[in-house]
N, C-alpha and C. Protein backbone atom coordinates (compact mmCIF):
# COMPACT_ATOMS: atom_id res chain seq x y z
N UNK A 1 0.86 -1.17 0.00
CA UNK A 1 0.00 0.00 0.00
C UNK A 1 0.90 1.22 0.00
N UNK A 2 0.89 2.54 -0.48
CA UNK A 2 0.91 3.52 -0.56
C UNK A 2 1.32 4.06 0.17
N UNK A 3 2.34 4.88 1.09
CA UNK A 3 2.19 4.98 2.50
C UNK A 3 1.42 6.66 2.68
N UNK A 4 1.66 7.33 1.51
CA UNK A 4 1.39 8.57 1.66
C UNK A 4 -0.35 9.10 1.55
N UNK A 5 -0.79 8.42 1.34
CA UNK A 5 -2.45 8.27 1.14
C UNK A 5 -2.76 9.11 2.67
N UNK A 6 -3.95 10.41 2.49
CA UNK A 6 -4.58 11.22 3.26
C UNK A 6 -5.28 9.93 4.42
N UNK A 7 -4.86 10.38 5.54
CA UNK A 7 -5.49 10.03 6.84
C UNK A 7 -6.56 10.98 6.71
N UNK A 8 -8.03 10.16 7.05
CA UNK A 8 -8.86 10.71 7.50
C UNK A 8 -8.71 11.88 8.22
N UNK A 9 -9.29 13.15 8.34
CA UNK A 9 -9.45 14.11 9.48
C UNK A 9 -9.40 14.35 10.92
N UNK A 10 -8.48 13.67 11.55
CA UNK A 10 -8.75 14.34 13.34
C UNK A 10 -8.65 12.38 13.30
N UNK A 11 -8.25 12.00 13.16
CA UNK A 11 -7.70 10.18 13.12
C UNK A 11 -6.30 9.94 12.61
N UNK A 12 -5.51 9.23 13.49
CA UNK A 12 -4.50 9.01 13.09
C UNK A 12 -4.03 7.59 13.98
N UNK A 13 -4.73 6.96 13.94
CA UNK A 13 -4.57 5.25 14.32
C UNK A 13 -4.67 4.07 13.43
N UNK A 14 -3.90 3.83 12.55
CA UNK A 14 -4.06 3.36 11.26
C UNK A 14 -3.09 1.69 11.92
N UNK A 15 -3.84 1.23 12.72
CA UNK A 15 -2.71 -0.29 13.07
C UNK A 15 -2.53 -1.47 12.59
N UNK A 16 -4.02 -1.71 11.62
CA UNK A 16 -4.20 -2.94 11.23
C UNK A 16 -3.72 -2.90 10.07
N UNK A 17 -3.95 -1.85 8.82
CA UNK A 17 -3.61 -2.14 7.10
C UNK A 17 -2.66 -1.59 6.93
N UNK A 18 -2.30 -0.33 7.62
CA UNK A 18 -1.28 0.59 7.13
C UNK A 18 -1.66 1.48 5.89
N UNK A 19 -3.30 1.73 5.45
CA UNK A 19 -3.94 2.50 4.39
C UNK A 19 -3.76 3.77 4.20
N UNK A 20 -3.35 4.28 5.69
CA UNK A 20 -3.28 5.79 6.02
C UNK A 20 -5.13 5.87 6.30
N UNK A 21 -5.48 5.15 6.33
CA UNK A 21 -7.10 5.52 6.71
C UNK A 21 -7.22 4.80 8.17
N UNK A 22 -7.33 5.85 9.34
CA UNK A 22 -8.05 5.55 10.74
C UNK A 22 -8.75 4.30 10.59
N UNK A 23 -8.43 3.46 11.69
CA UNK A 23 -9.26 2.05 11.64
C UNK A 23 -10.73 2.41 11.96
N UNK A 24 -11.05 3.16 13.00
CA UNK A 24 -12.10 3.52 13.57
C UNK A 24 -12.85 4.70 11.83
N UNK A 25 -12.31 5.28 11.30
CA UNK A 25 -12.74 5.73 9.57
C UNK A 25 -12.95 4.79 9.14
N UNK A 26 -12.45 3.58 8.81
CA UNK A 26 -12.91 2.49 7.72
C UNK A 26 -14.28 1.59 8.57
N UNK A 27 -14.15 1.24 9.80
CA UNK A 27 -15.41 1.04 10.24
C UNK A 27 -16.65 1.89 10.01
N UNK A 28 -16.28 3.40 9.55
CA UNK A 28 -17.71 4.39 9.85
C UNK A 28 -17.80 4.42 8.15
N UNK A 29 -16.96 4.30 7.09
CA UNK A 29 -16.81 3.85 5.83
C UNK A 29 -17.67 2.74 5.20
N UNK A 30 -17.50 1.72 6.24
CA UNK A 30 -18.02 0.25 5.86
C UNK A 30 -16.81 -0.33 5.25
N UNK A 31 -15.57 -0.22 5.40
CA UNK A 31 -14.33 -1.00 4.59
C UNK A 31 -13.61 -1.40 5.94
N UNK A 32 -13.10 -2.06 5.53
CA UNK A 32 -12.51 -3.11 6.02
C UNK A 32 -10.95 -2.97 6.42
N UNK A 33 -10.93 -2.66 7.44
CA UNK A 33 -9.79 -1.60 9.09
C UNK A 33 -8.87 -2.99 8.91
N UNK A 34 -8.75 -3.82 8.55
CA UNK A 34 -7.63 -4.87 8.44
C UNK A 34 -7.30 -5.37 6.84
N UNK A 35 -7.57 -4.78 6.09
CA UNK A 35 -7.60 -5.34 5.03
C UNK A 35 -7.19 -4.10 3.90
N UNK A 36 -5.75 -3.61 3.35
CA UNK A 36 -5.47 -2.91 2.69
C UNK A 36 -5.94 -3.04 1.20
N UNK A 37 -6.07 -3.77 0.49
CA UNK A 37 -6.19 -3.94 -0.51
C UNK A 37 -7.39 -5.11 -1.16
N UNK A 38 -8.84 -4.14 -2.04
CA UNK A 38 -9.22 -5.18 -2.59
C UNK A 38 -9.47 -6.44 -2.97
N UNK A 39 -9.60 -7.25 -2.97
CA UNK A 39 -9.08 -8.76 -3.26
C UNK A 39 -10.32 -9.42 -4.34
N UNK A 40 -11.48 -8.65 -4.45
CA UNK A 40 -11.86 -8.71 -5.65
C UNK A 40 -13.51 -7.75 -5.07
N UNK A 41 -14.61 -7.90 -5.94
CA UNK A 41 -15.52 -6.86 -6.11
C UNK A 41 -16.02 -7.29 -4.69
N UNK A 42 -16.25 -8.44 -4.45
CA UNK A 42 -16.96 -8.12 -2.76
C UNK A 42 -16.29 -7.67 -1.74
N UNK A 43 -14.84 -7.51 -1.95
CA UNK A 43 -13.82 -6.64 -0.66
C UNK A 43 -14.29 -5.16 -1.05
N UNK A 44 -14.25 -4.68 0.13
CA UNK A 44 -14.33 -3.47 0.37
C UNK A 44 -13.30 -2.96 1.28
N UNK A 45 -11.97 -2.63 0.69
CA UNK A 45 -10.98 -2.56 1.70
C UNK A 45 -10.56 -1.19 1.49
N UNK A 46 -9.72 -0.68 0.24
CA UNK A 46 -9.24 1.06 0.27
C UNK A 46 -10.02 2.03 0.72
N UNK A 47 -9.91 2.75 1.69
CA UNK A 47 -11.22 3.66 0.99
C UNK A 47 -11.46 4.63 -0.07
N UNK A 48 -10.34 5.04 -0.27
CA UNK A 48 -10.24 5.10 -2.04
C UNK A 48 -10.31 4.70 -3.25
N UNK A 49 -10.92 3.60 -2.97
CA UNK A 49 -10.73 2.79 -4.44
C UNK A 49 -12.18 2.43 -4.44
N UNK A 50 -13.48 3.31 -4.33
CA UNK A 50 -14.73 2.90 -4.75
C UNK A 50 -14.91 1.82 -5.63
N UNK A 51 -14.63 1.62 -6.60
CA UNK A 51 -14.60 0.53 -7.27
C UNK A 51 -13.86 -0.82 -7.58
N UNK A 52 -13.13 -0.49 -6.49
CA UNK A 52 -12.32 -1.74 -6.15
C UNK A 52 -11.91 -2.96 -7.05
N UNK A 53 -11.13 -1.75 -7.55
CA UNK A 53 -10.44 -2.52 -8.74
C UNK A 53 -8.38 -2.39 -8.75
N UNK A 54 -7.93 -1.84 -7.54
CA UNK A 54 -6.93 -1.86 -7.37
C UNK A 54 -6.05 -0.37 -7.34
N UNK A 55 -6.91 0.51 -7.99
CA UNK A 55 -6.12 1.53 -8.45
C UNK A 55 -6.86 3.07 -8.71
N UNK A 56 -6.29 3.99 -8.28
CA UNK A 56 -7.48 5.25 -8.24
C UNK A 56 -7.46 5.85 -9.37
N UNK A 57 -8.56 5.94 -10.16
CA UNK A 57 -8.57 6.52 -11.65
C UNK A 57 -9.94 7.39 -11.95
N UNK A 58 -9.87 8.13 -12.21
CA UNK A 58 -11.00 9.32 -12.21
C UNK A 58 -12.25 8.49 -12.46
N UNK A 59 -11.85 7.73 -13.64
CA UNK A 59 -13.42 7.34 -13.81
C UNK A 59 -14.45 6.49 -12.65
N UNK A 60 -13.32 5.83 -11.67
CA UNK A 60 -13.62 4.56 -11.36
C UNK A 60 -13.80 4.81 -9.62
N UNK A 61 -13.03 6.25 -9.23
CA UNK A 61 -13.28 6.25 -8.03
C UNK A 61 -14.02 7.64 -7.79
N UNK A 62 -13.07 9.01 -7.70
CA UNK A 62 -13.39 10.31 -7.98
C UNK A 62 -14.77 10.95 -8.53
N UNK A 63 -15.15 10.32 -9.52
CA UNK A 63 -16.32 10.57 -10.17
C UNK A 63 -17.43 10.26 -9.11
N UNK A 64 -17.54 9.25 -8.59
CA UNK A 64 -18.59 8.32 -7.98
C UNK A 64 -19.34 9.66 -7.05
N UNK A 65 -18.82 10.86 -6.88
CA UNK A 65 -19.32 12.52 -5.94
C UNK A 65 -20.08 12.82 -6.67
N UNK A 66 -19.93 12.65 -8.30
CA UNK A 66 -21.02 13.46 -8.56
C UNK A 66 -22.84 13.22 -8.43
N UNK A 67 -23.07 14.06 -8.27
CA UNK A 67 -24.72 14.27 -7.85
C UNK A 67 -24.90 13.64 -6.34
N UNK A 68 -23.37 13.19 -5.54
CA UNK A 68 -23.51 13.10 -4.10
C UNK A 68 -23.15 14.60 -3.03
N UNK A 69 -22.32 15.51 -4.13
CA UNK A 69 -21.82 16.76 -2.97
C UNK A 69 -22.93 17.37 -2.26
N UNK A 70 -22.85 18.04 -1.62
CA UNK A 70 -24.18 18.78 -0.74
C UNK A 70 -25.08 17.67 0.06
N UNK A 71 -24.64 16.31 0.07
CA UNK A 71 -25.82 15.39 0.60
C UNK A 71 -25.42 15.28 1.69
N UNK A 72 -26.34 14.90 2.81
CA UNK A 72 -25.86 14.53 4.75
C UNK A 72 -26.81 13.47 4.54
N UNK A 73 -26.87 12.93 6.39
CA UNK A 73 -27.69 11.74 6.18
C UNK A 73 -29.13 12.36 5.91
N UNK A 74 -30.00 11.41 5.47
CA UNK A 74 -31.49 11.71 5.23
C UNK A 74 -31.70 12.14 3.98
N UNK A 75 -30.74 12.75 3.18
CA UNK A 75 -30.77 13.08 1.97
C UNK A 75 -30.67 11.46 0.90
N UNK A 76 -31.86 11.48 -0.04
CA UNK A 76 -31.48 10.07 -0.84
C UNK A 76 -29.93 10.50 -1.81
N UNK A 77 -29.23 11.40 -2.17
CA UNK A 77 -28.04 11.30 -2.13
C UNK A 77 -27.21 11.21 -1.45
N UNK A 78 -27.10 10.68 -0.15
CA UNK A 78 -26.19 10.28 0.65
C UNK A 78 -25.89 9.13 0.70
N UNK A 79 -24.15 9.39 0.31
CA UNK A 79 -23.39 7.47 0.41
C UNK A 79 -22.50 7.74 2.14
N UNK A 80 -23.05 7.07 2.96
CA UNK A 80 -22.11 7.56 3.72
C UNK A 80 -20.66 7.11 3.20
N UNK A 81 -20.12 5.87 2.31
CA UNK A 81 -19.02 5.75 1.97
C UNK A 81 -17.97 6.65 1.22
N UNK A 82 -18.82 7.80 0.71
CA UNK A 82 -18.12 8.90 0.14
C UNK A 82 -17.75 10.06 1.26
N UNK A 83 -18.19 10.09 2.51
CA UNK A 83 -17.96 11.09 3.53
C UNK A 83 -16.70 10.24 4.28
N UNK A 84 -15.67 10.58 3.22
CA UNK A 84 -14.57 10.32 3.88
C UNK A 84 -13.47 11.08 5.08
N UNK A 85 -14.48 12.15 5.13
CA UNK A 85 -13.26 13.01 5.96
C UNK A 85 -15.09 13.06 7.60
N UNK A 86 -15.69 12.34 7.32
CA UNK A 86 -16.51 11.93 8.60
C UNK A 86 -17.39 12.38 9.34
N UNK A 87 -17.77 14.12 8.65
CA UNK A 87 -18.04 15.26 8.94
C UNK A 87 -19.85 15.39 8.47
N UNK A 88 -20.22 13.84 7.74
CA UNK A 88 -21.62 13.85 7.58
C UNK A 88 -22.37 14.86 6.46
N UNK A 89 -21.41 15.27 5.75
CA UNK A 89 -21.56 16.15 5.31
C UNK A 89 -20.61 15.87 3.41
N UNK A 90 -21.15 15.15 2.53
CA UNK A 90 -20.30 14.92 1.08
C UNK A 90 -20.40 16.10 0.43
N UNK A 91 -18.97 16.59 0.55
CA UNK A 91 -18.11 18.13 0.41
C UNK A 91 -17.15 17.99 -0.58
N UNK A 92 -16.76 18.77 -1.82
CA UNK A 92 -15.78 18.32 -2.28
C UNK A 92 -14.62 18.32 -1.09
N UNK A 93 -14.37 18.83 -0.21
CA UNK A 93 -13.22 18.26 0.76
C UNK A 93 -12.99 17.06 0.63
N UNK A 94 -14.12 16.02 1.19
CA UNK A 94 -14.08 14.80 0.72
C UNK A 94 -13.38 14.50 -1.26
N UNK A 95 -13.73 14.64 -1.81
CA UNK A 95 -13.16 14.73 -2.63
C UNK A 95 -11.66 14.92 -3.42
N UNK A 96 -11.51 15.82 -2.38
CA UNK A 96 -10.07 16.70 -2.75
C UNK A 96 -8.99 15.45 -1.96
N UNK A 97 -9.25 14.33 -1.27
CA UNK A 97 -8.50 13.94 -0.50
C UNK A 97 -8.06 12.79 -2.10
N UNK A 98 -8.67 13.06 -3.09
CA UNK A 98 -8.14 11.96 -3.88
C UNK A 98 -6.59 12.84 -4.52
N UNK A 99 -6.66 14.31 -4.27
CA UNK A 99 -5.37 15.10 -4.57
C UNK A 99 -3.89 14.40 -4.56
N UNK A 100 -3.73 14.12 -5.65
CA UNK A 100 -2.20 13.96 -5.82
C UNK A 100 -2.13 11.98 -5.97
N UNK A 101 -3.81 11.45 -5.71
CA UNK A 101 -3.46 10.27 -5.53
C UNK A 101 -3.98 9.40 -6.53
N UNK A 102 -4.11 10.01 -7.84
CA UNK A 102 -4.66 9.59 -8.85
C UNK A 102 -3.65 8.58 -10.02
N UNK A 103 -4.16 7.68 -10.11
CA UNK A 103 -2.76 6.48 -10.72
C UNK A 103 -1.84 5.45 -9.63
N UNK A 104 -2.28 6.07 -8.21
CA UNK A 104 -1.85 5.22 -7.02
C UNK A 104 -2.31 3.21 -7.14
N UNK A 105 -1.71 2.62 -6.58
CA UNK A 105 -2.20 1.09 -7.02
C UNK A 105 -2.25 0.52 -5.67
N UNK A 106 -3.09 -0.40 -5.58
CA UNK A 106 -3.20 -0.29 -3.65
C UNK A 106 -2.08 -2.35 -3.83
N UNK A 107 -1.36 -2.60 -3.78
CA UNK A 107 -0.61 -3.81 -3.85
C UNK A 107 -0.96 -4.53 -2.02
């Protein structure tokens, strides 16, 4: 895995994968706090890699915001899996955390 990948917001206990994603973030994610990398479409392990296919690529992860920004819970556009920074709130912030990590490969 990557080592430089954005830690969640105000979390910095990353013990089990080494994702740079808070274990206690990938539990509120729904991915999987021991498990760095994909292993095929029913893992849910990066939390960057929405489509869990190994690797962050505009089409496949990044994109997946649109027509989710502005949503909280109760809104039918709300994924909580896209409120990656935890704040309940899908912001491009959330978004911006894919900055710099586009072409990354989760091994």
């Amino acid at each position: 895995m990557h080592k430089s990948l954005t830690t969640a917001v105000g979390h910095a206990c990353d013990n089990d994968d080494n994702d740079a994603f808070d274990d206690s973030a990938e539990s509120y994610l729904s991915t999987d706090p021991l498990d760095a990398c994909a292993d095929g479409t029913s893992d849910d392990a990066w939390p960057l890699d929405i489509n869990k296919d190994k690797v962050i690529t505009v089409s496949g992860d990044p994109w997946n915001f649109a027509g989710h920004i502005g949503a909280m819970p109760g809104d039918p556009n709300w994924w909580q899996r896209l409120d990656l920074n935890m704040d309940n709130f899908i912001t491009m912030a959330d978004a911006f955390m894919y900055g710099g990590k586009l072409g990354q490969i989760c091994t």
